[in-house]
Protein backbone atom coordinates (compact mmCIF):
# COMPACT_ATOMS: atom_id res chain seq x y z
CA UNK A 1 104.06 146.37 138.19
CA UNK A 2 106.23 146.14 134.84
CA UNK A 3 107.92 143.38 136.22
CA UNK A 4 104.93 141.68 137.17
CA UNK A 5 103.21 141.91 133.68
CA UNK A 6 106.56 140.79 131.98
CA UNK A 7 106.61 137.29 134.56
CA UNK A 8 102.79 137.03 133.64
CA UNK A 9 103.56 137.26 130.01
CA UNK A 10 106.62 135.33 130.11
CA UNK A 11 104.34 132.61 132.00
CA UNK A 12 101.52 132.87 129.30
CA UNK A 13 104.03 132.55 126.32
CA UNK A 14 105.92 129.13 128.33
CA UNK A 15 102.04 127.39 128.73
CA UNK A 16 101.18 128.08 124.97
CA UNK A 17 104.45 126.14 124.35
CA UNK A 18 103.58 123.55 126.18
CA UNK A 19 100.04 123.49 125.44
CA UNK A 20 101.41 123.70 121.87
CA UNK A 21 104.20 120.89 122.33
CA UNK A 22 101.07 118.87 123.93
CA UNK A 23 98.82 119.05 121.09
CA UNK A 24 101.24 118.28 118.23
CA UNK A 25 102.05 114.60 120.67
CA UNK A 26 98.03 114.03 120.85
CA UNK A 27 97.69 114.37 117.06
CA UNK A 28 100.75 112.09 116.45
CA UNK A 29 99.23 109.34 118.63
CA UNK A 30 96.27 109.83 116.84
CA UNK A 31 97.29 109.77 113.84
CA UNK A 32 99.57 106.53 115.09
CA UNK A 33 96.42 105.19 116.34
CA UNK A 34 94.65 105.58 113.23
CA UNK A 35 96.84 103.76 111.45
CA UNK A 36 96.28 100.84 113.53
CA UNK A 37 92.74 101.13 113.00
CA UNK A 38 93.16 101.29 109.51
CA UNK A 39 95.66 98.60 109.33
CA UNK A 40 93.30 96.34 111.71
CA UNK A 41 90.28 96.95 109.75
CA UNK A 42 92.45 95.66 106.31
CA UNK A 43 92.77 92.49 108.03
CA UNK A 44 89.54 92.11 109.26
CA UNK A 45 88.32 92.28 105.46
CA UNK A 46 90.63 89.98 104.31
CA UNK A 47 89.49 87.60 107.04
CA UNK A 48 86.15 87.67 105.86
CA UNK A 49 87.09 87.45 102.96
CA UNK A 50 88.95 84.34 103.50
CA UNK A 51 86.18 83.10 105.84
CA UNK A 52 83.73 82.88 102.83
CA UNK A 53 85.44 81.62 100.48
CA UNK A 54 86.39 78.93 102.43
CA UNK A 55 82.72 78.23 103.38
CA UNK A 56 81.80 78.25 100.09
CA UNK A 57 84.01 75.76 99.08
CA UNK A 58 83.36 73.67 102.04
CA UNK A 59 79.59 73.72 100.96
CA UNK A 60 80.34 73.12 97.39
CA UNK A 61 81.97 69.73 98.22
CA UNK A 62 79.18 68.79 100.28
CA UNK A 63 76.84 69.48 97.71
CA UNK A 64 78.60 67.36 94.95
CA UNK A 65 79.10 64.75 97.66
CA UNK A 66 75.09 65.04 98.28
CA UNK A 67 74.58 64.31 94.57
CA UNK A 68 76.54 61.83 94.23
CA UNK A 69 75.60 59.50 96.99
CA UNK A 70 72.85 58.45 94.88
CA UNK A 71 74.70 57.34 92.10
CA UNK A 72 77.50 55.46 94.23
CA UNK A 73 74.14 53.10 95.47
């Protein structure tokens, strides 16, 4: 019965270590997968950021081309 308890125990205290070993890989992919997220969403916003600025030039030529036109008649 010793012997029994002692391969039960031994059995309990090699599945924490693995259960262990398995949750400190999760939270490194995680956290490796956070910085993606982190690093994608820093792009996105610089995007944008790009993407308006470049629309607002693009509609600030076309207004001082609108109010022009008149004159150039």
């Amino acid at each position: 019965m010793a012997a029994l308890k002692a391969d039960v125990q031994e059995l309990r205290r090699e599945m924490n270590g693995r259960f262990d070993q398995l949750h400190r890989e999760m939270n490194d992919r995680f956290d490796r997968m956070s910085e993606r997220m982190d690093r994608v969403y820093h792009q996105m916003v610089v995007q944008t950021r790009w993407l308006i600025g470049a629309l607002a030039v693009i509609g600030t030529v076309i207004s001082l081309l609108l109010a022009i036109a008149p004159l150039a008649r």
